[in-house]
Structure formats: C-alpha cells, structure tokens
C-alpha atoms as a PDB file:
ATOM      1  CA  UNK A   1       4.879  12.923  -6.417  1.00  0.00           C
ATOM      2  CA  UNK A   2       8.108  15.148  -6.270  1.00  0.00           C
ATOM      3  CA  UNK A   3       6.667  18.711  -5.803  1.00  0.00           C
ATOM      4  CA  UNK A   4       5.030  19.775  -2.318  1.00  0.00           C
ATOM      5  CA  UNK A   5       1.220  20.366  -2.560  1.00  0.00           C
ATOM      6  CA  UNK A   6       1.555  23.871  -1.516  1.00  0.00           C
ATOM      7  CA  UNK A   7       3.707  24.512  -4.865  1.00  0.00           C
ATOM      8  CA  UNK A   8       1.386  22.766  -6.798  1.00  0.00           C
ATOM      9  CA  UNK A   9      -1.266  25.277  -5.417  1.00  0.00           C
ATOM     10  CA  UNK A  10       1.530  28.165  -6.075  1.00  0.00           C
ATOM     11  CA  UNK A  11       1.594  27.005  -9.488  1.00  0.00           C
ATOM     12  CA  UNK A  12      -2.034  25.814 -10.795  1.00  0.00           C
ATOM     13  CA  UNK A  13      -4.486  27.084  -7.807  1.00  0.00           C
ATOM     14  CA  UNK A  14      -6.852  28.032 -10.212  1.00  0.00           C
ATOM     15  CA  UNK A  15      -7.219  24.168 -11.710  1.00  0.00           C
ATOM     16  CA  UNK A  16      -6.691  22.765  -8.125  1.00  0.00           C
ATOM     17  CA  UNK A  17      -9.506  22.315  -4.815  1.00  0.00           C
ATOM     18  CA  UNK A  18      -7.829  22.480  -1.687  1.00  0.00           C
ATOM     19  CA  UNK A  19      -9.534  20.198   1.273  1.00  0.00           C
ATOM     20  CA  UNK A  20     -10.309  21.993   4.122  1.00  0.00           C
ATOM     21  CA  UNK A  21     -10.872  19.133   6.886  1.00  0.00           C
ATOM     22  CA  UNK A  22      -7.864  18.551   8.379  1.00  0.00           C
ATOM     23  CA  UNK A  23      -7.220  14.937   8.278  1.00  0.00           C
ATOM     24  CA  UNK A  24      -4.247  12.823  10.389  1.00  0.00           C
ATOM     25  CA  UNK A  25      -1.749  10.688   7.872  1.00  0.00           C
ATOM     26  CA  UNK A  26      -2.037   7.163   9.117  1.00  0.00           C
ATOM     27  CA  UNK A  27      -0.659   5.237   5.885  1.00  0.00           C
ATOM     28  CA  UNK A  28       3.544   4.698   5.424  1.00  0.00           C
ATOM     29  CA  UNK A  29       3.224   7.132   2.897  1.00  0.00           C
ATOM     30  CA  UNK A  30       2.847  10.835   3.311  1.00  0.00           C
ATOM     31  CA  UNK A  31       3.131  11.944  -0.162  1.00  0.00           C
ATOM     32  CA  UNK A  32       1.198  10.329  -3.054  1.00  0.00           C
ATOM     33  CA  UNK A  33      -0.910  10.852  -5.985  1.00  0.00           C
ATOM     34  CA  UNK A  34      -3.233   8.905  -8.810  1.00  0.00           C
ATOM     35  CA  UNK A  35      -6.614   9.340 -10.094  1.00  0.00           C
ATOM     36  CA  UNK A  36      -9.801   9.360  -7.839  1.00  0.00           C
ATOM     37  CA  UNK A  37     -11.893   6.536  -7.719  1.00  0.00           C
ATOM     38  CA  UNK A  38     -14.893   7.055  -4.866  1.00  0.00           C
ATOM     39  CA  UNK A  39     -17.275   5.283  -2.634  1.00  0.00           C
ATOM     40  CA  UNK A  40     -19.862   7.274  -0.800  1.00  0.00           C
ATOM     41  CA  UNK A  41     -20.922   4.586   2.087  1.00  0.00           C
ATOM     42  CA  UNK A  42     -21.650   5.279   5.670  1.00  0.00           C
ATOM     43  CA  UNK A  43     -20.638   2.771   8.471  1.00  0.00           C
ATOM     44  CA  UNK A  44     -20.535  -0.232   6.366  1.00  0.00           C
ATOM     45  CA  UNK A  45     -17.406  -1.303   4.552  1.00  0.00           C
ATOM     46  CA  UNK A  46     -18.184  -4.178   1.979  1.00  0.00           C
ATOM     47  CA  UNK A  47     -18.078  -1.853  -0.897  1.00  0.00           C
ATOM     48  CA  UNK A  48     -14.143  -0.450   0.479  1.00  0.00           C
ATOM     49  CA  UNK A  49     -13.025  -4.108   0.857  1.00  0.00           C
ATOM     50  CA  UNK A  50     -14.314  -5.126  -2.459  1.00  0.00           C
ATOM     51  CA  UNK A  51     -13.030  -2.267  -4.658  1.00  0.00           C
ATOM     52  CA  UNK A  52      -9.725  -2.505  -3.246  1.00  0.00           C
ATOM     53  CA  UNK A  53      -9.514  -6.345  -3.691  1.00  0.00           C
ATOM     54  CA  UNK A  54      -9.180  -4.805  -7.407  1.00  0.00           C
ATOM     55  CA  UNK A  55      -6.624  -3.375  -9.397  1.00  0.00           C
ATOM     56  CA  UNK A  56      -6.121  -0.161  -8.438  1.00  0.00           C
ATOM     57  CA  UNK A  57      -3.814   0.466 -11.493  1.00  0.00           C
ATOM     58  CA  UNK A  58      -2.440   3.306  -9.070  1.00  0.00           C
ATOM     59  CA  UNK A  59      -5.508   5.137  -8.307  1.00  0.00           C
ATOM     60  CA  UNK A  60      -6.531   6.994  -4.840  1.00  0.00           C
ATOM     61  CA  UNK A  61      -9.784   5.609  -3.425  1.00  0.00           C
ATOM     62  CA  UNK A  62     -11.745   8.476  -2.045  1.00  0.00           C
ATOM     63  CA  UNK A  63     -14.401   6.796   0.428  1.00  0.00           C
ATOM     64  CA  UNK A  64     -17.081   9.732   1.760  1.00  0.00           C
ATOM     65  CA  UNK A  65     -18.310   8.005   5.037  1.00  0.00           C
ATOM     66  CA  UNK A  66     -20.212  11.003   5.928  1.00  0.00           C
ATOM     67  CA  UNK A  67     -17.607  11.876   8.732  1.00  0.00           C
ATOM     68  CA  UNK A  68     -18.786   9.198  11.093  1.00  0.00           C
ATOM     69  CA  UNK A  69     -16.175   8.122  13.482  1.00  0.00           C
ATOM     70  CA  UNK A  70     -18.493   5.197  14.925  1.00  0.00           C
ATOM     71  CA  UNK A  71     -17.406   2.161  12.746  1.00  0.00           C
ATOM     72  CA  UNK A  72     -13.924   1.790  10.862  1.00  0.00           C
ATOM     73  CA  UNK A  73     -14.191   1.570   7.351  1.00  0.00           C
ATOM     74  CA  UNK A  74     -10.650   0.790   6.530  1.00  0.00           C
ATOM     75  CA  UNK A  75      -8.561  -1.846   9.123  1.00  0.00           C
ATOM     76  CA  UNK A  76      -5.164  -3.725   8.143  1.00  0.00           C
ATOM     77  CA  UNK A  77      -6.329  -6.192   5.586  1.00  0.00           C
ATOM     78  CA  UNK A  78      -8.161  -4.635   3.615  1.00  0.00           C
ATOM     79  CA  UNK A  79      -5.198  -1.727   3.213  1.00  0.00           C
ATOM     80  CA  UNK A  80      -2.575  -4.892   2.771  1.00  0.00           C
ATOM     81  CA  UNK A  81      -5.057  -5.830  -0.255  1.00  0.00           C
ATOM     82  CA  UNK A  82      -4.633  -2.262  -1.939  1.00  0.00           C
ATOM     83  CA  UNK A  83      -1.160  -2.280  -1.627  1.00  0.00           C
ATOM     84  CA  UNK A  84      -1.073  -5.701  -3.201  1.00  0.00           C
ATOM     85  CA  UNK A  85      -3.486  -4.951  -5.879  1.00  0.00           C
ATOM     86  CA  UNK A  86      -1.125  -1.619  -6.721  1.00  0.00           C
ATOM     87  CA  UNK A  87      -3.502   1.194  -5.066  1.00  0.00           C
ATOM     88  CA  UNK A  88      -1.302   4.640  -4.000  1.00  0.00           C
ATOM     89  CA  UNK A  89      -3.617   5.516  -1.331  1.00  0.00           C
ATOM     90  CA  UNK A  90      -6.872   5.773   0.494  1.00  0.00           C
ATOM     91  CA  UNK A  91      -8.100   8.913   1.493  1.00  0.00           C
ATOM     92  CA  UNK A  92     -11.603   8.312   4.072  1.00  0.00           C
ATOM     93  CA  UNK A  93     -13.789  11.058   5.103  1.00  0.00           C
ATOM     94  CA  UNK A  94     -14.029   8.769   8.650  1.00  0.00           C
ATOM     95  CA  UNK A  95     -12.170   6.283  10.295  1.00  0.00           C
ATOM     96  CA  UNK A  96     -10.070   3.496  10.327  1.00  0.00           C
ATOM     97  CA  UNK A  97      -8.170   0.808  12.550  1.00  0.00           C
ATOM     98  CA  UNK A  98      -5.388  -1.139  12.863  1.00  0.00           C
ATOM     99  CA  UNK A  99      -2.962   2.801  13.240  1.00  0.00           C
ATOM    100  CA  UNK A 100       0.327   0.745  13.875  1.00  0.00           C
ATOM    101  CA  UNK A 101      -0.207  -1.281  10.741  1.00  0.00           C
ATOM    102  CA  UNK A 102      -1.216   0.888   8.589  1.00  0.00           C
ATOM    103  CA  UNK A 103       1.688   3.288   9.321  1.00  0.00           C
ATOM    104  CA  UNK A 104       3.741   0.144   8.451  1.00  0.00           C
ATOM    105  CA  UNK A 105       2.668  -0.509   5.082  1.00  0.00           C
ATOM    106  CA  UNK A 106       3.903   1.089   1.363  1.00  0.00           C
ATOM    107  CA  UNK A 107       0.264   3.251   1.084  1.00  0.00           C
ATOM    108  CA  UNK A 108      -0.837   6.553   1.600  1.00  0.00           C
ATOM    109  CA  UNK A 109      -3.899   6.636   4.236  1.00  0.00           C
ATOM    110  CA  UNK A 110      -5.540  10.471   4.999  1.00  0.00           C
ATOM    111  CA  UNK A 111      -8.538   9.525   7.441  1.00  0.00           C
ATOM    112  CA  UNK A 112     -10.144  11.804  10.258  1.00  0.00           C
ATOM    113  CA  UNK A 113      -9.200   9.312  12.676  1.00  0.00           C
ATOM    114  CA  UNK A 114      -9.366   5.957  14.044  1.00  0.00           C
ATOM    115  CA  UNK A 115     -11.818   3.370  16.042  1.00  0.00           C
ATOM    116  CA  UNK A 116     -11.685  -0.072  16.937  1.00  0.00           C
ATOM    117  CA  UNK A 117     -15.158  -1.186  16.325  1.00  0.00           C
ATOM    118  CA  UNK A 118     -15.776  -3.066  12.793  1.00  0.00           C
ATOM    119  CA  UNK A 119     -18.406  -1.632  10.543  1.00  0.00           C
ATOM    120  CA  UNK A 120     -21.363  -3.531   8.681  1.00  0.00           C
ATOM    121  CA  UNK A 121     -20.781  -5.507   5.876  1.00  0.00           C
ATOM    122  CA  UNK A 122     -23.526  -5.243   3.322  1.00  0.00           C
ATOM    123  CA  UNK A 123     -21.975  -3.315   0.668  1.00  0.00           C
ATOM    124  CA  UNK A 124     -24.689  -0.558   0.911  1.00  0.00           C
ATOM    125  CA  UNK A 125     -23.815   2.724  -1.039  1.00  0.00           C
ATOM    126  CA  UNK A 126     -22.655   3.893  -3.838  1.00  0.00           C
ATOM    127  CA  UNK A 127     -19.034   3.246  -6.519  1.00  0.00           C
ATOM    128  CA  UNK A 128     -17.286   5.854  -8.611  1.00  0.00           C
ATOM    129  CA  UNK A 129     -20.112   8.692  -8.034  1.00  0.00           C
ATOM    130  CA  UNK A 130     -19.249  12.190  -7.822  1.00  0.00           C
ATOM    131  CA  UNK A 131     -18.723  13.407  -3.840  1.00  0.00           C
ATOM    132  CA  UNK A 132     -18.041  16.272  -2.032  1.00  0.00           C
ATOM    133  CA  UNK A 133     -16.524  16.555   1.966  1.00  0.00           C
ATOM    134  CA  UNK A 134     -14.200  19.735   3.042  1.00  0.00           C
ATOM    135  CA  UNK A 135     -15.497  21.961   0.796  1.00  0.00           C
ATOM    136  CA  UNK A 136     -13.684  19.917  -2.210  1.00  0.00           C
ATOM    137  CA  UNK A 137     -15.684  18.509  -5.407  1.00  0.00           C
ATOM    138  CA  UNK A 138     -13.911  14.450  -5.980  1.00  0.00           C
ATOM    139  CA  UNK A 139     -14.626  13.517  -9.588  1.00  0.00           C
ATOM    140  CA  UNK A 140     -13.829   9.717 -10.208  1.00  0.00           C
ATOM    141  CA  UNK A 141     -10.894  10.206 -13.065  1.00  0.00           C
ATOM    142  CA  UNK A 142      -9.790  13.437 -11.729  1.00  0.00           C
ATOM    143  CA  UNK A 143      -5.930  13.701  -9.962  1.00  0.00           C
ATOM    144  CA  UNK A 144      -5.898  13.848  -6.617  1.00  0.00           C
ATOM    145  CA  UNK A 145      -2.434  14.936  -4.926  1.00  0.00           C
ATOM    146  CA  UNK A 146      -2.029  14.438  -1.114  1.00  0.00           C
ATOM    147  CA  UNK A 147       1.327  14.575   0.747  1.00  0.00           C
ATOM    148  CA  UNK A 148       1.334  16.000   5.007  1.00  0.00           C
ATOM    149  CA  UNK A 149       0.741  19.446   4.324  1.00  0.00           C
ATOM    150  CA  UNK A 150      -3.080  18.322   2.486  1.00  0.00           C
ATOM    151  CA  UNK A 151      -4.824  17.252   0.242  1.00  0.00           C
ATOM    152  CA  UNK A 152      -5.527  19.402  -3.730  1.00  0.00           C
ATOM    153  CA  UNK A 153      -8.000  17.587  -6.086  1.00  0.00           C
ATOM    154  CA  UNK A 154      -8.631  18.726  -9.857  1.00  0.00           C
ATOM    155  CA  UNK A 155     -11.408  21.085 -10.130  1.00  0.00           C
END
C-alpha cells in the first residue's frame, strides 16, 4: 500500500469505514492491505491457528475476540505460519503475545494489546461471517487498508 490511509479517506470517504478503537501496531509491518477474511471467537484460538495454517493468498484476517484482553489469541507461531502461508496481516479486536517477535516478523499485526496467558483451544466460533468492532462493518471479501495512522475498511 503506497498512499497513507488518511488520503485514501481524503479521496473515497464515502466508500471507506474508518475504525474508531485505537489499536497499538505490534506486527513488522505498519502499512498493509488485502481482502478481509474474519473469525468472530472469544478467548479460544483454534479457529486463528487453523485459518492461518492456510493460504492466505494475501488476505487480512480480521479476528473479533469481543475485546477481551484475558487470553492471547495470536502468539509467535501462529503469526510465523501466516507469514509463511503469504497472509499481509492480522488485525485482532483483543490480544496477543510474543510483542518482540511479532515486531520482528514481515506481517502487519493491529491488536488492542498484549497478554501472556494462552487461550483455549477448541476452535469454538465462527469463519468468514460478517463482524462489526469500532463502529466499522468487516465484510469477508471486502479491502481492508491499515497502515499507523488506522485502520479504513470498504463499506
């Protein structure tokens, strides 16, 4: 992605959602962009881990974890498996682990913050459903752009 996010709002506002929450950049990446796939899961990671031990075919996995901060749902090998399998970035409406690593590796990350403690592992929720966190609409298929000034999805 070449142009800012706030000229991309300048220049197509009216097609564009702007997120609200203001989430940290913990990825190597601070700019990046791809369609929206999404996983709406709350403290339990199996679905994350399994999606992105896919091909990503660079797409932006948008994981609504209900803004809980108690459990991690991204750590450093499951974000070393998107960048292998050719994801552009994770964007988690919760937490992760593993900061130092993840800053380290070729992938955009956008989380709320981070934890240490591990989350369940039984796959419970939903894949590539519509959801909705800081005021923004994610549509699986839809672009989302993200670079440190935010996060725009198509409306």
């Amino acid at each position: 992605m070449e142009t800012s996010t706030a000229d991309l709002y300048d220049k197509h506002g009216e097609h564009l959602a702007s997120v609200s929450l203001q989430f940290q950049d913990l990825g190597g990446n601070l700019r990046f962009t791809g369609p929206i796939r999404t996983i709406r899961c709350i403290e339990d990671n199996g679905l994350v881990k399994s999606t992105l031990n896919s091909p990503g075919d660079g797409a932006v996995l948008v994981v609504d974890g209900g803004g809980s901060l108690n459990t991690a749902l991204m750590g450093d090998m499951i974000a070393e498996a998107a960048v292998a399998n050719g994801w552009t970035g994770v964007v988690i409406n919760g937490a992760i682990r593993d900061r130092a690593a993840l800053a380290r590796l070729p992938l955009g990350v956008k989380a709320l913050g981070s934890n240490p403690r591990k989350s369940a592992k039984e796959s419970a929720g939903e894949v590539d459903v519509t959801v909705t966190f800081g005021g923004v609409t994610f549509r699986p298929g839809a672009v989302l752009y993200a670079d440190d000034d935010g996060i725009l999805a198509e409306r």
